[in-house]
N, C-alpha and C. Protein backbone atom coordinates (compact mmCIF):
# COMPACT_ATOMS: atom_id res chain seq x y z
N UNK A 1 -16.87 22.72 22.50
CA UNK A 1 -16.02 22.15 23.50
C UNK A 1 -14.75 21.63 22.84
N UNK A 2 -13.40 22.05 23.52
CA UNK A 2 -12.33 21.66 22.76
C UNK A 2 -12.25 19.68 23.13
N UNK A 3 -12.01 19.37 22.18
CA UNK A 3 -11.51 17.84 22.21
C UNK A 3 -10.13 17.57 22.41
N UNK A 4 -9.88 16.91 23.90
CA UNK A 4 -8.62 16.56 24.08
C UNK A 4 -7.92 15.31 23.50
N UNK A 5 -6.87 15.12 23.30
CA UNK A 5 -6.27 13.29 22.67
C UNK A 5 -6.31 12.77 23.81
N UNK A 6 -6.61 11.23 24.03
CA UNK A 6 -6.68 10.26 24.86
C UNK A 6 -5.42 9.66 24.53
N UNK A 7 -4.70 9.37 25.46
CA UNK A 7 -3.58 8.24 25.52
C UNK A 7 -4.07 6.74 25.22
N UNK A 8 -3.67 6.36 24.42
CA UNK A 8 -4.04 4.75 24.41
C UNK A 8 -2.96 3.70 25.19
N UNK A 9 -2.93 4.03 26.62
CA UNK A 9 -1.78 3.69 27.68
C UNK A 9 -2.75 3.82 28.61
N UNK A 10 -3.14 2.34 29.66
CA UNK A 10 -3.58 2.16 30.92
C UNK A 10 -2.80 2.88 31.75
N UNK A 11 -3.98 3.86 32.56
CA UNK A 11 -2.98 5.06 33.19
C UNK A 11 -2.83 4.06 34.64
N UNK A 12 -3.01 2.56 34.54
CA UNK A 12 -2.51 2.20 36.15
C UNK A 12 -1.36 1.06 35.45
N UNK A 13 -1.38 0.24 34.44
CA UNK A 13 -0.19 -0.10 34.27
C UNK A 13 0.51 -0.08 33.27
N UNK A 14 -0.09 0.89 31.98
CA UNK A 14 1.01 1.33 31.16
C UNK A 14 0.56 0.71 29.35
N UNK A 15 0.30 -0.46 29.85
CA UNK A 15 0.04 -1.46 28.39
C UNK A 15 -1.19 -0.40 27.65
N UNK A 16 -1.32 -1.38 26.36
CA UNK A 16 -2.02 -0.59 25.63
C UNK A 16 -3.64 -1.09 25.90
N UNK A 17 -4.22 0.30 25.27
CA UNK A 17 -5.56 -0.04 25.94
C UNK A 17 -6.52 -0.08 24.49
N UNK A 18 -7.52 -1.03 24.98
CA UNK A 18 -8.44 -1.43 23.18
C UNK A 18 -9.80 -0.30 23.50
N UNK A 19 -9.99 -0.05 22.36
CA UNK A 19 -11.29 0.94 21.87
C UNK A 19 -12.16 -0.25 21.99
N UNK A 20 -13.23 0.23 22.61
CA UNK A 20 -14.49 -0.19 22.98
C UNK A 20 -15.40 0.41 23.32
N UNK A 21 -15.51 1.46 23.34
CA UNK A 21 -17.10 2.35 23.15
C UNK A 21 -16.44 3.29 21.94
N UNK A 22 -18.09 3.47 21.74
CA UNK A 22 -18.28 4.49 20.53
C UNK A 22 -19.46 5.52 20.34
N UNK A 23 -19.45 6.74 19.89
CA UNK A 23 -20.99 7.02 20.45
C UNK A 23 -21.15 8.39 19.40
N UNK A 24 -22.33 8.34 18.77
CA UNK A 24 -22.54 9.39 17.81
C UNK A 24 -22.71 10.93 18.47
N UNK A 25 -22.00 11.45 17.86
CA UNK A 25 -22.50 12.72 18.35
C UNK A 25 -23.86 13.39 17.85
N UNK A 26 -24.29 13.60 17.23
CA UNK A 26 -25.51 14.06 16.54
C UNK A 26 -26.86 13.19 17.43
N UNK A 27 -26.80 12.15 17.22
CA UNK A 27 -28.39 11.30 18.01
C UNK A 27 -27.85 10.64 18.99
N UNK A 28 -26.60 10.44 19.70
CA UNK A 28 -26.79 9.78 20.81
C UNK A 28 -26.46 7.89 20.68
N UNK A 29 -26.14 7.81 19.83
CA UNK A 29 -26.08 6.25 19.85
C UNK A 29 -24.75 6.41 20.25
N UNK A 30 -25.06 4.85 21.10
CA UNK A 30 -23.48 4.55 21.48
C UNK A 30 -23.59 2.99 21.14
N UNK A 31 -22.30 2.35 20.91
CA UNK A 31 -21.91 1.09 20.51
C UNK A 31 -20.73 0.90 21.59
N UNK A 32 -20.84 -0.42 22.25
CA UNK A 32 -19.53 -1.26 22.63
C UNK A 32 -18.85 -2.51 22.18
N UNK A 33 -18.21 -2.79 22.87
CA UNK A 33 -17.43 -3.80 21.79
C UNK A 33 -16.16 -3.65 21.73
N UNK A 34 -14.69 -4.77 21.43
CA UNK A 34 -14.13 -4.68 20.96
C UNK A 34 -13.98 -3.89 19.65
N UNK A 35 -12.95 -3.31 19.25
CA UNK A 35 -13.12 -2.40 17.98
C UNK A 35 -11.28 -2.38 17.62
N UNK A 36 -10.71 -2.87 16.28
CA UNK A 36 -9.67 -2.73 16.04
C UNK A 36 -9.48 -0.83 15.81
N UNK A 37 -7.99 -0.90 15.93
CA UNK A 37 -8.14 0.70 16.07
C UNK A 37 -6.31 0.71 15.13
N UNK A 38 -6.27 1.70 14.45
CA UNK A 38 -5.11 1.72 13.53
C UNK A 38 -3.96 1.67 13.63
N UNK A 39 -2.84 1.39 13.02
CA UNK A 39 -1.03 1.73 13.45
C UNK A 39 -1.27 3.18 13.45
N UNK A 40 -1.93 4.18 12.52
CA UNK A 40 -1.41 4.80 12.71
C UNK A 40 -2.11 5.91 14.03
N UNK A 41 -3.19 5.31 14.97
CA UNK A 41 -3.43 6.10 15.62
C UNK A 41 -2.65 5.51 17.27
N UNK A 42 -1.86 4.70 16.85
CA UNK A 42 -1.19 4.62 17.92
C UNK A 42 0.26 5.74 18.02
N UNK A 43 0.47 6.04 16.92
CA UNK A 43 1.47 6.79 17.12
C UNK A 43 1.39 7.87 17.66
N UNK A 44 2.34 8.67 18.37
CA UNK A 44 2.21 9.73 19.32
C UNK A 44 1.39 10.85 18.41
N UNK A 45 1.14 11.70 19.48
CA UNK A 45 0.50 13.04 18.51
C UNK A 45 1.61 13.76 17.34
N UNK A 46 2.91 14.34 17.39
CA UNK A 46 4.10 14.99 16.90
C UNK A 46 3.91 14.20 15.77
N UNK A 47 4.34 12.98 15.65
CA UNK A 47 4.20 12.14 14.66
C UNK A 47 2.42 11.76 13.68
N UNK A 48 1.92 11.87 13.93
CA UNK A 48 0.65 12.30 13.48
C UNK A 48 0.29 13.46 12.79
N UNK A 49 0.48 14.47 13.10
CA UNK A 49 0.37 15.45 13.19
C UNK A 49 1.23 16.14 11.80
N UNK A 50 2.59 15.52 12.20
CA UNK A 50 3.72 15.28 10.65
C UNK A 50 2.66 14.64 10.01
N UNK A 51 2.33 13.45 9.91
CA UNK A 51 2.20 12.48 8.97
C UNK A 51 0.74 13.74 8.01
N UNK A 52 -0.46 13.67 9.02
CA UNK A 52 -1.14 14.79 8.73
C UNK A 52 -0.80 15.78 7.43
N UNK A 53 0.19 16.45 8.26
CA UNK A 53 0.73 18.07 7.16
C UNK A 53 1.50 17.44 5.76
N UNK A 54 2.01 16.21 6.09
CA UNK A 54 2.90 15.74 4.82
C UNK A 54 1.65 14.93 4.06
N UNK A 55 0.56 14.40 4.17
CA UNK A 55 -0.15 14.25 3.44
C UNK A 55 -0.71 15.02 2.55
N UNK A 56 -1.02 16.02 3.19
CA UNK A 56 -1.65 17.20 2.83
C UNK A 56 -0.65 18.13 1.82
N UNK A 57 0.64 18.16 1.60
CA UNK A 57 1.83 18.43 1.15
C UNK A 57 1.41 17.52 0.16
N UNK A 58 0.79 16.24 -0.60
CA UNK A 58 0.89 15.38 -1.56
C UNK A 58 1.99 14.47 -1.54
N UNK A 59 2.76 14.64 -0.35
CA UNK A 59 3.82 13.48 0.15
C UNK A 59 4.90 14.26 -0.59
N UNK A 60 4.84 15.34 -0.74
CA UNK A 60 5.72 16.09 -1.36
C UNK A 60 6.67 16.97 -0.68
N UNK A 61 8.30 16.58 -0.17
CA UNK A 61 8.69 17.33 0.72
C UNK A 61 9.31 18.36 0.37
N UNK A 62 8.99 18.85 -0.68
CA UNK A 62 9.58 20.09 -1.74
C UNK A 62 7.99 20.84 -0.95
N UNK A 63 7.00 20.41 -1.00
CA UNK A 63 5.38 21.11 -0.90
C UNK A 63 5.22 21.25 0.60
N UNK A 64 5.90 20.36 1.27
CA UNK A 64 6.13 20.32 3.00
C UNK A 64 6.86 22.09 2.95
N UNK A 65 8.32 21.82 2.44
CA UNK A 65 8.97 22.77 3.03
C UNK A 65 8.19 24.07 2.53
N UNK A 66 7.66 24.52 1.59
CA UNK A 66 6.91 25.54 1.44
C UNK A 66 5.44 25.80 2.26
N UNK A 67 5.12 25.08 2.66
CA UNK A 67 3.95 24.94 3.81
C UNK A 67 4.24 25.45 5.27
N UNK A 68 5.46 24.85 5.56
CA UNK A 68 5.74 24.55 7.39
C UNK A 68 7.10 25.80 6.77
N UNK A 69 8.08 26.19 8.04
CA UNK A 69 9.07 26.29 8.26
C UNK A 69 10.35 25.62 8.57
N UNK A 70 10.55 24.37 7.90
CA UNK A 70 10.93 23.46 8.22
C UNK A 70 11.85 23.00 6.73
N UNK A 71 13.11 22.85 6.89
CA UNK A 71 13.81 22.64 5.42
C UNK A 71 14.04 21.23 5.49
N UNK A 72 14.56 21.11 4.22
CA UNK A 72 14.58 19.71 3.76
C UNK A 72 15.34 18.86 5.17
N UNK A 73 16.61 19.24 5.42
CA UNK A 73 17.22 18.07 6.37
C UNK A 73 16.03 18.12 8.01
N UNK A 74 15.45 18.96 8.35
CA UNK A 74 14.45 18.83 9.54
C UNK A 74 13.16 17.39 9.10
N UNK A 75 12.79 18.10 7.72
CA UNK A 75 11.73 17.21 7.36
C UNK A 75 12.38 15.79 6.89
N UNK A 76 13.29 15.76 6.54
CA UNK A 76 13.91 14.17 6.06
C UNK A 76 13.82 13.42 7.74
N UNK A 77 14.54 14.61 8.46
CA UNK A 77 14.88 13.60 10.04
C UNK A 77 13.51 13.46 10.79
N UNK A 78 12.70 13.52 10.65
CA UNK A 78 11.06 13.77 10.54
C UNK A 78 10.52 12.54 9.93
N UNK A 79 10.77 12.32 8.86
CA UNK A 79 10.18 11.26 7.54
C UNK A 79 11.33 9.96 8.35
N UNK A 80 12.38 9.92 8.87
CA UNK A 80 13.14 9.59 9.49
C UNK A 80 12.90 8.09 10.33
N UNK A 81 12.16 9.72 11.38
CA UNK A 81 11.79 9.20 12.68
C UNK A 81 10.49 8.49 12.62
N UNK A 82 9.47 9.05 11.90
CA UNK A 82 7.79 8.15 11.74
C UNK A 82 8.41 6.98 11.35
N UNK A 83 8.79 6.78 10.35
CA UNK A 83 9.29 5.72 9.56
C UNK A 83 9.62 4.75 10.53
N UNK A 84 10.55 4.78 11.44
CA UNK A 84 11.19 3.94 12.82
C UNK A 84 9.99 3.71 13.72
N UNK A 85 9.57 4.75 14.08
CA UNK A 85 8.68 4.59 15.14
C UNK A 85 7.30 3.59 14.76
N UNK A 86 6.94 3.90 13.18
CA UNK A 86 5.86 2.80 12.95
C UNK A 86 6.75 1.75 12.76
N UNK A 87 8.03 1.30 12.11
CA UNK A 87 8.09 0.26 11.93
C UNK A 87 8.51 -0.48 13.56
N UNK A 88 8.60 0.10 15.02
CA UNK A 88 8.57 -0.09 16.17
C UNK A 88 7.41 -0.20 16.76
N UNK A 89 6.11 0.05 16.17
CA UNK A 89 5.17 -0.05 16.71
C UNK A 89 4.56 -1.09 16.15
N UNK A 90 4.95 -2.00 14.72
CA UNK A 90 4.57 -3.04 14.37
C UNK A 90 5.13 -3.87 14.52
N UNK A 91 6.30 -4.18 15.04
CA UNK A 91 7.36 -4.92 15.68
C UNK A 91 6.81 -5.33 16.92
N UNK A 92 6.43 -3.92 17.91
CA UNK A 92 5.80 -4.90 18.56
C UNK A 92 4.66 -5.36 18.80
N UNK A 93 3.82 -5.03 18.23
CA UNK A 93 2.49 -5.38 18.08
C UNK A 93 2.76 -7.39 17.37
N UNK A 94 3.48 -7.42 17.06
CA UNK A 94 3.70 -8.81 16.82
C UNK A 94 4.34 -9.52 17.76
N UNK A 95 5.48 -9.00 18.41
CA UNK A 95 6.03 -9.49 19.72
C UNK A 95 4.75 -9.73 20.27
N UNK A 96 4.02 -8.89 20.89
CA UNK A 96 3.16 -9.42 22.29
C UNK A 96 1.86 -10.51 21.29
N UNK A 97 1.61 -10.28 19.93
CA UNK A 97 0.94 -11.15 19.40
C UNK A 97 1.57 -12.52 19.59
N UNK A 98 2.29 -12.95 19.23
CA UNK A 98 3.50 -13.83 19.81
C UNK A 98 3.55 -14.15 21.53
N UNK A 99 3.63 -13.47 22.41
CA UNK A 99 3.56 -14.02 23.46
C UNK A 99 2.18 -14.41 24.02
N UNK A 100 1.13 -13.56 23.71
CA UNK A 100 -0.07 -14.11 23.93
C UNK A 100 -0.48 -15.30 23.35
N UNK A 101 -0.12 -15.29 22.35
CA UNK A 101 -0.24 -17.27 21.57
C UNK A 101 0.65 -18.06 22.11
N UNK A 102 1.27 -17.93 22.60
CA UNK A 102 2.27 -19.02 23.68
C UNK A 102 1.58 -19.02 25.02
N UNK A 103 1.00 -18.14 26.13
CA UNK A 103 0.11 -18.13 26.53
C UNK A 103 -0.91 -19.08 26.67
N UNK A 104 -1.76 -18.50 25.33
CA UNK A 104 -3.04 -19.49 25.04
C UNK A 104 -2.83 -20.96 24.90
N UNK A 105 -1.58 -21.24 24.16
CA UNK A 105 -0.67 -22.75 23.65
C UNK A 105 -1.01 -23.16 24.84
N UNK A 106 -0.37 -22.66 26.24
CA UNK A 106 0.12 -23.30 27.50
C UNK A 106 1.59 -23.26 27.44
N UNK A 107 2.54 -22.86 26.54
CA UNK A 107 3.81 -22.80 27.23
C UNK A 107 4.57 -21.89 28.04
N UNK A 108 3.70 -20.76 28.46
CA UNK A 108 3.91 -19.65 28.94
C UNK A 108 2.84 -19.59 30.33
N UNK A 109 3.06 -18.98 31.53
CA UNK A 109 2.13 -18.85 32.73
C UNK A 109 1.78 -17.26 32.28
N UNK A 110 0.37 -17.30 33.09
CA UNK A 110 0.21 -15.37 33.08
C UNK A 110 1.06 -14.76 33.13
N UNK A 111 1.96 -15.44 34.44
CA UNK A 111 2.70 -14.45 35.31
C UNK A 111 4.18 -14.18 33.94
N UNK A 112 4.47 -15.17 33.44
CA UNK A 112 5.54 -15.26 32.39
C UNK A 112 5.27 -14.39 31.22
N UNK A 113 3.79 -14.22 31.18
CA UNK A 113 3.21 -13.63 30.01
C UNK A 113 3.26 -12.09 30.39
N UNK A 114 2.73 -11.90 31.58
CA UNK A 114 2.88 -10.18 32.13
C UNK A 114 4.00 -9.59 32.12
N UNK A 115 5.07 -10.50 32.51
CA UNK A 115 6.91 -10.09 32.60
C UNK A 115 6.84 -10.08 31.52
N UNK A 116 6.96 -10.47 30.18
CA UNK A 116 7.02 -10.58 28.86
C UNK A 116 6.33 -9.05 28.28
N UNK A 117 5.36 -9.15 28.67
CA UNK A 117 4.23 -7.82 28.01
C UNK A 117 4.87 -6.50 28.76
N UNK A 118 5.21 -6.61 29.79
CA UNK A 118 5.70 -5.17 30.48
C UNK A 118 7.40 -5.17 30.09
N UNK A 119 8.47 -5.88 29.39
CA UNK A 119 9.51 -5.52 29.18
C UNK A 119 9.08 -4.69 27.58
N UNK A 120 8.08 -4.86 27.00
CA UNK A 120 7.94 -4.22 25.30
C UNK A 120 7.53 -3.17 25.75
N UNK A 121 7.01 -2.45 26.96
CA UNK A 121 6.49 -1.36 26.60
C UNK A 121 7.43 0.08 27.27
């Protein structure tokens, strides 16, 4: 059976959504629970997928361009863009860490906290 990617985006309002089940394939166990889940599997598939082939390259973009079809200035604007996009995805992963502790404090209402959480995403 082909395995599709799951969006980690609530398909009714958008925010990010936490891993909480888990389940073996071989015997059947399943686990729930909160479960931290990585920077880097938040990043889109394209970007993954790079990160993937350039590992596998030895981080080597001399070993990239002989692998892919892709020359040095594609793969630099590539190495570029991950680069931004994780350091945007840990940016805000601290923003809303940050508003949820103001929140919890009491200086913030839900409702202040939801307007807050839906302008980051």
């Amino acid at each position: 059976m082909e395995r599709k990617n799951l969006s980690n985006r609530c398909p009714c309002c958008g925010l990010k959504m936490q891993i909480a089940a888990m389940s073996c394939t071989a015997c059947g166990v399943k686990v729930e629970g909160p479960f931290n889940d990585s920077i880097f599997g938040r990043l889109n598939n394209d970007d993954q997928q790079f990160l993937l082939e350039y590992l596998l390259s030895g981080f080597s973009i001399k070993a990239l361009e002989e692998n892919t079809n892709l020359g040095y200035a594609a793969i630099r604007t590539r190495l570029d863009k991950l680069i931004a996009n994780t350091k945007s995805l840990i940016h805000s992963e601290q923003q809303k860490k940050a508003i949820l502790e103001k929140l919890r404090s009491g200086e913030i209402t839900v409702a202040e906290a939801k307007k807050r959480l839906e302008k980051l995403t």
